[in-house]
Protein backbone atom coordinates (compact mmCIF):
# COMPACT_ATOMS: atom_id res chain seq x y z
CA UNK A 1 17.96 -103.75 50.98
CA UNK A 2 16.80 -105.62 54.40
CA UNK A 3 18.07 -108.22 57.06
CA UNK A 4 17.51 -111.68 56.47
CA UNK A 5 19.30 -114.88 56.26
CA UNK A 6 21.97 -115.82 53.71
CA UNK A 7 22.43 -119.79 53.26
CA UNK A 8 24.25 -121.40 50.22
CA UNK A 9 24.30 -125.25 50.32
CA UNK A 10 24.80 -128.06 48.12
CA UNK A 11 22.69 -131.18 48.41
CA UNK A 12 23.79 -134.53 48.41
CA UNK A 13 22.62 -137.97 49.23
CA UNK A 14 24.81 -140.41 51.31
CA UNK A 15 24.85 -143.48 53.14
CA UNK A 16 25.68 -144.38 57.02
CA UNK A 17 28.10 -146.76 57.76
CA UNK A 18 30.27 -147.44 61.01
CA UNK A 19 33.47 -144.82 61.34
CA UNK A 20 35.08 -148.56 61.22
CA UNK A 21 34.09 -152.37 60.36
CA UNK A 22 36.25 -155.50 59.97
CA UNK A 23 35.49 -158.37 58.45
CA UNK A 24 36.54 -161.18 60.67
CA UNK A 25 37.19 -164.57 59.18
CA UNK A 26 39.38 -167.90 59.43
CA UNK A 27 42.56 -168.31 58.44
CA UNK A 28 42.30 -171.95 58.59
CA UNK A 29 39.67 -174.79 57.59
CA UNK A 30 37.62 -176.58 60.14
CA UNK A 31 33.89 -177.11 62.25
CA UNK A 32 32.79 -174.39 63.63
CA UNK A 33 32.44 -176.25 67.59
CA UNK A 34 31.08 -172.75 69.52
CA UNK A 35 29.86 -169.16 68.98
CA UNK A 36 30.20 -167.34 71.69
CA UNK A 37 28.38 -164.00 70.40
CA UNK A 38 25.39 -163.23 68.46
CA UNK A 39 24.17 -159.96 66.19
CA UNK A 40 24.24 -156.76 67.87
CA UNK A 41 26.52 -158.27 71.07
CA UNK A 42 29.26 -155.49 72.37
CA UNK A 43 32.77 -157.04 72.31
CA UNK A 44 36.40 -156.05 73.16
CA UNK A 45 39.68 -156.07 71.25
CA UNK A 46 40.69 -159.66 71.85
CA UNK A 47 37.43 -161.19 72.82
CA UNK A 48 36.73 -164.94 72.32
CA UNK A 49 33.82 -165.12 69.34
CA UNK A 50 33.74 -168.20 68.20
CA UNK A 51 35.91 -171.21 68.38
CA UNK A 52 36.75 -174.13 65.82
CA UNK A 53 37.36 -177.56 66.28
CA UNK A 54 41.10 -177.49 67.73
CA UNK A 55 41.04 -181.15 67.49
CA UNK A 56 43.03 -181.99 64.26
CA UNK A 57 45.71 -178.90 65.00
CA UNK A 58 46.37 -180.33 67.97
CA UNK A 59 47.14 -183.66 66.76
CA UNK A 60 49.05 -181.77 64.29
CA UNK A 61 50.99 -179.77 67.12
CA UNK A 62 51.82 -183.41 68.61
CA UNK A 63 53.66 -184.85 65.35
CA UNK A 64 55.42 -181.93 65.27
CA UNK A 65 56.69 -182.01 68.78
CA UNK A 66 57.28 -185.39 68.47
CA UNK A 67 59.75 -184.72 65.11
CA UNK A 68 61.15 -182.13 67.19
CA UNK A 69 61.90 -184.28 69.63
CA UNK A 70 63.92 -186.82 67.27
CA UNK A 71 65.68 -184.13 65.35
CA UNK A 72 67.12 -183.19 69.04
CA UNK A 73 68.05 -186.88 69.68
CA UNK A 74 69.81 -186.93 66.01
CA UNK A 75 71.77 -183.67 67.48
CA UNK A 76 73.13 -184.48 70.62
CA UNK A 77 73.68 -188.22 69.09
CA UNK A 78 75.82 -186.52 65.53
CA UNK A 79 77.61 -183.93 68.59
CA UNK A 80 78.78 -187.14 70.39
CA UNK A 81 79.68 -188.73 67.58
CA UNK A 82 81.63 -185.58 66.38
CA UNK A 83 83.42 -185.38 69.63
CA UNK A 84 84.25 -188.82 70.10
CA UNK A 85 85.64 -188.93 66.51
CA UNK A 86 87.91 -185.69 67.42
CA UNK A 87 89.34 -186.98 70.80
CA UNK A 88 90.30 -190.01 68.75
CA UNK A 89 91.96 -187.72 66.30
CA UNK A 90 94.17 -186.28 68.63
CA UNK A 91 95.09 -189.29 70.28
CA UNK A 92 96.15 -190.73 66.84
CA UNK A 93 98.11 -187.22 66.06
CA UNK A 94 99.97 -187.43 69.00
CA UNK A 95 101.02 -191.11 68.42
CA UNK A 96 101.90 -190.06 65.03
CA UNK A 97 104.32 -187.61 65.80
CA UNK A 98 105.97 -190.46 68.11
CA UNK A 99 106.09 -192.27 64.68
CA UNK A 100 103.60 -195.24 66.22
CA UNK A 101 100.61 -194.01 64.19
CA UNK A 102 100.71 -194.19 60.18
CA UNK A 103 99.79 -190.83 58.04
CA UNK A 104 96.90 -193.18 56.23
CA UNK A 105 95.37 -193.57 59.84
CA UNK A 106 95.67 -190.00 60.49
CA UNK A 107 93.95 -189.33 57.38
CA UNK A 108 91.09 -191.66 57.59
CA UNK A 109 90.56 -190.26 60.88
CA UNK A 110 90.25 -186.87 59.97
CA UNK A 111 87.93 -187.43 57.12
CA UNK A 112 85.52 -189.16 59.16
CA UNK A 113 85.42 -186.14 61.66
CA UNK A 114 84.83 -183.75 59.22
CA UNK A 115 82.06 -185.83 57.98
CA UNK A 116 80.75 -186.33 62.12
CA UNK A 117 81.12 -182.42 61.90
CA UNK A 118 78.91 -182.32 58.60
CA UNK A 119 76.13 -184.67 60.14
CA UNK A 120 76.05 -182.75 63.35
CA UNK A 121 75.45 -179.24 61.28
CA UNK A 122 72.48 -181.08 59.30
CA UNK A 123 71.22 -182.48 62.19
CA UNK A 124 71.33 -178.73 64.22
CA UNK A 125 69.39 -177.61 60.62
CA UNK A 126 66.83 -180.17 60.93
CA UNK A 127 66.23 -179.37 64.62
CA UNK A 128 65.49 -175.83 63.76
CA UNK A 129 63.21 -176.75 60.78
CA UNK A 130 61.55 -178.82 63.20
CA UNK A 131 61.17 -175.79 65.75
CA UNK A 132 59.56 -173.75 62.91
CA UNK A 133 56.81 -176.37 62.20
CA UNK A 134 55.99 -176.34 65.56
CA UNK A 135 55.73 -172.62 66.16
CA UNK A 136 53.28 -172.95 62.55
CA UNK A 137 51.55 -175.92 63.79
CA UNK A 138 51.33 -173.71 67.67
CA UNK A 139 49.71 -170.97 65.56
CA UNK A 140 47.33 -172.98 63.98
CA UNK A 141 46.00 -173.90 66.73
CA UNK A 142 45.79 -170.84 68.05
CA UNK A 143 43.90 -170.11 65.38
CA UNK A 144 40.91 -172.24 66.24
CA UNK A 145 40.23 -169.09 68.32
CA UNK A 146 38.12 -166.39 66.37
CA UNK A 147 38.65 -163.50 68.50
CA UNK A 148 37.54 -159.64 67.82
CA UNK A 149 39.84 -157.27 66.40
CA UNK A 150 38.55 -154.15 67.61
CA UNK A 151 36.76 -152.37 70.46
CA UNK A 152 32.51 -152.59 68.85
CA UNK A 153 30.03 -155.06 68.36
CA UNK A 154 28.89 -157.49 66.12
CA UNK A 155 27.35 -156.32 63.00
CA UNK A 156 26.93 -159.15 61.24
CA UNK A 157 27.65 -162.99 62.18
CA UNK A 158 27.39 -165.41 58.96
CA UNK A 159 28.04 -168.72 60.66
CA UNK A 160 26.09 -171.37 62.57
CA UNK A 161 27.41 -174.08 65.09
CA UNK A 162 28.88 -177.15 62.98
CA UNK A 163 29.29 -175.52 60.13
CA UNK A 164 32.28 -176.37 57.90
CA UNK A 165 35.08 -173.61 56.84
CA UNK A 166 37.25 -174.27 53.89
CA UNK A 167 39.93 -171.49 53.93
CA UNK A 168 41.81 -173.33 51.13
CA UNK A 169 40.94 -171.00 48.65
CA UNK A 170 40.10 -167.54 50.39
CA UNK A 171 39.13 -166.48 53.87
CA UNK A 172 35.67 -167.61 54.48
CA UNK A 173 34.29 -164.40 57.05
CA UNK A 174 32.82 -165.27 59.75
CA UNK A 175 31.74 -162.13 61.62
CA UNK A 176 31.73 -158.29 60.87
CA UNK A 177 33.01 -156.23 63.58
CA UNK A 178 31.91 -152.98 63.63
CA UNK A 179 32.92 -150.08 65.64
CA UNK A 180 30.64 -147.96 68.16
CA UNK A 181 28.27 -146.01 66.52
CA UNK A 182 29.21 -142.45 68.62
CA UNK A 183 30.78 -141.67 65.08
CA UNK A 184 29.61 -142.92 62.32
CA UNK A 185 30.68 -142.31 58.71
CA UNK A 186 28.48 -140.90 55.21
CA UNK A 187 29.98 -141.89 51.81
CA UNK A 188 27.78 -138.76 49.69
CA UNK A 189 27.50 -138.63 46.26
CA UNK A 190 27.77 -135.22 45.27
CA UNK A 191 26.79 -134.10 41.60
CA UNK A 192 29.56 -133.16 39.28
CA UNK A 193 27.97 -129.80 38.58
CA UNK A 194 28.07 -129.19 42.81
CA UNK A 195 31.76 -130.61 43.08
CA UNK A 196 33.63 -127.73 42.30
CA UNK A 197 31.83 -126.15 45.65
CA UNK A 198 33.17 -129.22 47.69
CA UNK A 199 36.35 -128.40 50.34
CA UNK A 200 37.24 -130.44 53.19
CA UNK A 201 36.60 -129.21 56.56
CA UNK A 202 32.96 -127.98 55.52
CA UNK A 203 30.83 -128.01 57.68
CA UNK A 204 27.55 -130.26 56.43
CA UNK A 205 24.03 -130.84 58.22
CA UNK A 206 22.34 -133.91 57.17
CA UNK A 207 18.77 -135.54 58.42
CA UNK A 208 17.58 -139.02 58.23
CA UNK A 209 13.72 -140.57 57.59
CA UNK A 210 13.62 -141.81 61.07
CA UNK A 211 14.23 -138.76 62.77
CA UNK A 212 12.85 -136.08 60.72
CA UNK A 213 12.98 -133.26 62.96
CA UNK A 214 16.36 -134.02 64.24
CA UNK A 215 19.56 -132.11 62.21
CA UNK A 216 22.81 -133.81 62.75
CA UNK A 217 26.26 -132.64 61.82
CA UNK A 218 29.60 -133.55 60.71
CA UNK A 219 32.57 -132.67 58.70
CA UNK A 220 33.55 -132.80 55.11
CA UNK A 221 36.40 -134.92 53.79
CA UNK A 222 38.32 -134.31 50.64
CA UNK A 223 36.35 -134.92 47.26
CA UNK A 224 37.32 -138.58 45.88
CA UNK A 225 38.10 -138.63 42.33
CA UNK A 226 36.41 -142.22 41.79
CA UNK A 227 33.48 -140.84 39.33
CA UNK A 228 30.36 -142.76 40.08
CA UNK A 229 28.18 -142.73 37.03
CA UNK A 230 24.49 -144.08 36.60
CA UNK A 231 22.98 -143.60 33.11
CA UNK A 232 24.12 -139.74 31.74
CA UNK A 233 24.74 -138.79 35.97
CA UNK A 234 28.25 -138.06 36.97
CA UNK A 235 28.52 -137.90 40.84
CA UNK A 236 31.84 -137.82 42.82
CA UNK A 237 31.94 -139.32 46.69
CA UNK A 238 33.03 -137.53 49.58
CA UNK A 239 33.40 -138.65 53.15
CA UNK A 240 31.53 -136.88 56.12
CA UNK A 241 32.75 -137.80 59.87
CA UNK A 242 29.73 -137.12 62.16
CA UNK A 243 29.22 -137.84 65.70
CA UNK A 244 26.12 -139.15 67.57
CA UNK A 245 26.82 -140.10 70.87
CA UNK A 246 22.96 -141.54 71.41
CA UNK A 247 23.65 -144.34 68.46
CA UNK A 248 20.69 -143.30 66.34
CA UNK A 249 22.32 -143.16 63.60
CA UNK A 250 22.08 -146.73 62.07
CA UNK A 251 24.26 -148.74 59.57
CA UNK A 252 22.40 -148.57 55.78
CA UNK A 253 20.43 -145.23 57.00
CA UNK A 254 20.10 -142.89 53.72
CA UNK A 255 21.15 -139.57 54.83
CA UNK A 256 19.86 -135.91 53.24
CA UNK A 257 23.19 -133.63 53.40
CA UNK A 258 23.85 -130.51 52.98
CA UNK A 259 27.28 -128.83 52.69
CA UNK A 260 26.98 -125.60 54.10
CA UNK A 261 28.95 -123.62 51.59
CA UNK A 262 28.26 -119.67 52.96
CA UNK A 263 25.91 -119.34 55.88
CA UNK A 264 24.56 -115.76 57.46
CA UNK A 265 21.97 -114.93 59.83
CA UNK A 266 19.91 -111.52 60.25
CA UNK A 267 22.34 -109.63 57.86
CA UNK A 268 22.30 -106.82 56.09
CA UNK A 269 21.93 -108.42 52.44
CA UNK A 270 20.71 -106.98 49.19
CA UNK A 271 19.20 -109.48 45.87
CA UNK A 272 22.45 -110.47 44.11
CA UNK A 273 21.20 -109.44 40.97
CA UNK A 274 22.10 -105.86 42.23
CA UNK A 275 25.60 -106.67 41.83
CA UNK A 276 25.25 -107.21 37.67
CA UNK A 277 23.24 -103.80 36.91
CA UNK A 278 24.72 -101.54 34.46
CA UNK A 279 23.08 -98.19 33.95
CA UNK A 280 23.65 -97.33 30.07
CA UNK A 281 24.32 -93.64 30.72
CA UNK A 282 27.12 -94.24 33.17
CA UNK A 283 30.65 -94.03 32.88
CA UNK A 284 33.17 -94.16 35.96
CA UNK A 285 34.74 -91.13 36.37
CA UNK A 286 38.67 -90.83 36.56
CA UNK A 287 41.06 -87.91 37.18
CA UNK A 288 43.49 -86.90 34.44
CA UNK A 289 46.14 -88.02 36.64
CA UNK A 290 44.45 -91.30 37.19
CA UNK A 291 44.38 -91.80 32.84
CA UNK A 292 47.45 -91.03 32.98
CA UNK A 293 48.46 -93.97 35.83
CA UNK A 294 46.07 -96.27 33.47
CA UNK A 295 48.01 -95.98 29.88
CA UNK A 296 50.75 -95.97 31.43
CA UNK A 297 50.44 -99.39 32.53
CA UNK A 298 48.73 -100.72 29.81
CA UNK A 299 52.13 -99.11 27.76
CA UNK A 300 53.75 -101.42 30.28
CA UNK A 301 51.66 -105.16 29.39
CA UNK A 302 51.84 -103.96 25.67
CA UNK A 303 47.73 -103.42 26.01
CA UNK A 304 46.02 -100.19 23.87
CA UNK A 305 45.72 -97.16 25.64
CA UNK A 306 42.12 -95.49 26.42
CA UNK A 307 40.89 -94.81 23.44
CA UNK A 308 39.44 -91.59 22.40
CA UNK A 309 36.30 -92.21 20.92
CA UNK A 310 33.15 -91.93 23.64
CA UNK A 311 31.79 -95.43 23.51
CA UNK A 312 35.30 -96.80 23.31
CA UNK A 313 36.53 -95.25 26.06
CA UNK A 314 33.39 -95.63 28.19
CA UNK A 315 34.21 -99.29 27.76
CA UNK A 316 37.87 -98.87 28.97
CA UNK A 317 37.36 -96.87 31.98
CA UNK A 318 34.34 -99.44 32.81
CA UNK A 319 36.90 -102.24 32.70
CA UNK A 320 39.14 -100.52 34.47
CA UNK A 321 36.91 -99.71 37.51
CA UNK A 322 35.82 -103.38 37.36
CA UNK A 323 39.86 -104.12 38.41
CA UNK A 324 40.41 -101.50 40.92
CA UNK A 325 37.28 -102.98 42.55
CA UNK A 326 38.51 -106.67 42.44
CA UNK A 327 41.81 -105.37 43.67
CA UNK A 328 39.98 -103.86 46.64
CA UNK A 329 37.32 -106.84 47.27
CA UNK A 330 34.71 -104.42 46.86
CA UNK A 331 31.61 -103.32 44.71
CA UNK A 332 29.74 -101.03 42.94
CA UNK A 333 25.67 -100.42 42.76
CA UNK A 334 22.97 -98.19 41.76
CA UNK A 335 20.81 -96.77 44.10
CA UNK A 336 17.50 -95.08 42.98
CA UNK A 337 17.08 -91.63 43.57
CA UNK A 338 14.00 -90.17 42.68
CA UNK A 339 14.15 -87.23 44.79
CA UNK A 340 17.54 -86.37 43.50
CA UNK A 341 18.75 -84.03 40.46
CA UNK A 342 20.06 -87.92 38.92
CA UNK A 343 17.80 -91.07 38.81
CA UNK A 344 20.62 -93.12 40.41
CA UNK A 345 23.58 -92.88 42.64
CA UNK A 346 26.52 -95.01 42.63
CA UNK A 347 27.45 -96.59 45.91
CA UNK A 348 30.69 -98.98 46.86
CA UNK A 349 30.18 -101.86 48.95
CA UNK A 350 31.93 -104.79 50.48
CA UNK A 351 29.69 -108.10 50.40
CA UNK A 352 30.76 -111.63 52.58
CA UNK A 353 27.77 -114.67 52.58
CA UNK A 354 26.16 -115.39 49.35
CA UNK A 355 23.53 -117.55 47.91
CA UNK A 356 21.56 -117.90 44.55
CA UNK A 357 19.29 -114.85 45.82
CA UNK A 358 20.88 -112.87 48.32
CA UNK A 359 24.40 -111.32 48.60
CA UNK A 360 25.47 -110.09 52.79
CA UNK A 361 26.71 -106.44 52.94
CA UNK A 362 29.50 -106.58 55.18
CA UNK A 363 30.18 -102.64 54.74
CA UNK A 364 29.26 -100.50 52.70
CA UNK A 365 27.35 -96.37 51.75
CA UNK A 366 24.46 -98.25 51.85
CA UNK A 367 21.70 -97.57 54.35
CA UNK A 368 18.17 -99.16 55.49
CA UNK A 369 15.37 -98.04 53.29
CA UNK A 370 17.65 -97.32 50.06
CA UNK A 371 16.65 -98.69 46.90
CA UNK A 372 19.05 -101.09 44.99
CA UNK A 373 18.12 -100.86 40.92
CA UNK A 374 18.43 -104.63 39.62
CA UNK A 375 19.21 -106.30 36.62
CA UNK A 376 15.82 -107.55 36.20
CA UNK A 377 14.76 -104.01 36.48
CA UNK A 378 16.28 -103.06 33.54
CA UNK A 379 15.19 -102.77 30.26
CA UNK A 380 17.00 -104.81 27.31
CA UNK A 381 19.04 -101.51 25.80
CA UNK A 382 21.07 -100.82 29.32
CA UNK A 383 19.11 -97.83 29.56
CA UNK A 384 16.36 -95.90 31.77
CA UNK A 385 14.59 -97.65 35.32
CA UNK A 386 11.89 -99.41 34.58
């Protein structure tokens, strides 16, 4: 037993990329007439980037309005039409009911107001068709105005002045917006064998080639179930939010990580093989009573009772020491004792960090100096201390 550290990490590789990037493009075809930023340029939400030749949407805009414009004059012209047609209608009932007017007037009459009414609802349906095709042809234009969509700068820019966009068939991108680098995101690849060791909220330490001495940090995000596989390698990707508020950490950087899994510092900690030694002349010792408590239970799950026999009932008792001490969180080991009337003493311990070497000894009978026997230590019949 001694003090050292306890850490238990799994390794992973991973790649930096902005906490957020958007790919900026047109939504219609046209020249490219300005840029207004270049790589590496900080922009706001709603900043003018580049600007295409408004040109043919505005003439666009202007045929619209103008067909507006007519499909209005059609309106008021069918409404006047309509309400001419029904004053004269009324004029004609009244002389009609004076007997002066015939029925066949009245008729004819009324049939050509409905018909004024007809043209006048077509005509109000064409001048709101012809309000929506200016409102697309307004937004068109507007269009011709790449502006940024976030708060960042420009990551990548993959257009030149004059240039032609076609967004006939897909968006063509013009920029890549990404966000400020004070967080920055790492997509690892952890090893399917490491996976199961994975929870989100770990904390994780990674380093970078071009700052070797420097240890960043971050957080753990939940396991992805996307399996990545290269050749006979499995590896599943998690995300890791990290933080650097002096922007070294660059876009493409290939990150070392760590997921700190357990992590102690000048702790009481013993080697965790001390944790699997059996001694092959031991047997836990139980009261009568405590049998008793034992078969009764396994009576209960329709289990065998302790069985008589010494080597049989060595092996119950041992199995049911091993549940009492899972039931309690705790442990047993064997101390040496050379100066004592037994080789070994059994002690009970509670353990917290672990690694692949180490094990922390949050309480326990042990004390500085003592002697843990080890399965190593052990030779292959269970038997005596090396």
């Amino acid at each position: 037993m001694d003090r050292g550290n306890i850490s238990d990490i799994v390794p992973a590789i991973g790649t930096i990329r902005p906490a957020a990037s958007v790919e900026v493009g047109a939504e219609i075809s046209g020249r490219v007439a300005e840029i207004l930023v270049d790589f590496d340029d900080p922009v706001q939400e709603g900043q003018l980037l580049a600007r295409l030749d408004p040109g043919p949407w505005e003439a666009a805009l202007e045929r619209e309005e103008s067909a507006l414009a007519v499909a209005r004059a059609d309106l008021t012209a069918a409404r006047a039409r309509s309400a001419r047609l029904r004053a004269e209608l009324n004029r004609t009932l009244e002389l009609h009911e004076r007997g002066v007017a015939t029925q066949s007037r009245l008729d004819d009459l009324q049939l050509e107001h409905d018909e004024a009414l007809a043209q006048a609802d077509r005509a109000e349906a064409l001048v709101a068709s012809a309000q929506a095709r200016v409102r697309d042809a307004e937004i068109n234009r507007a269009r011709t105005e790449i502006r940024a969509p976030i708060d960042g700068f420009v990551l990548e820019r993959r257009v030149e002045t004059g240039q032609s966009v076609n967004a006939a068939l897909s968006t063509p991108v013009l920029f890549v917006v990404a966000a400020s680098l004070d967080a920055v995101v790492i997509e690892a690849r952890v090893a399917e064998a490491d996976v199961g060791r994975i929870e989100e909220g770990m904390e994780v330490r990674f380093r970078v080639d071009a700052f070797p001495n420097a240890y960043f940090t971050g957080t753990s995000g939940p396991v992805r179930r996307a399996p990545e596989r290269q050749g006979r390698f499995v590896s599943y990707p998690v995300l890791i939010e990290a933080s650097d508020p002096y922007q070294r950490l660059l876009p493409g950087m290939t990150a070392s990580v760590e997921f700190v899994n357990a992590e102690a510092r000048e702790v009481t900690r013993i080697p965790v093989q001390a944790l699997y030694a059996m001694m092959s002349d031991w047997s836990p010792t139980f009261t009568d009573e405590e049998i008793a408590e034992i078969n009764a239970l396994q009576d209960a799950y329709g289990y065998p009772r302790v069985p008589e026999d010494p080597r049989g009932r060595r092996a119950a008792l041992i199995g049911a020491r091993a549940a009492q001490l899972i039931i309690a969180g705790e442990q047993d080991v064997f101390v040496r004792t050379p100066d004592g009337p037994e080789p070994y003493e059994v002690r009970i311990i509670r353990v917290g960090a672990e690694d692949n070497d180490f094990v922390e000894i949050v309480e326990g009978d042990l004390e500085p100096g003592d002697e843990v026997i080890l399965r190593d230590h052990l030779d292959y019949d269970w038997g005596a201390v090396n």
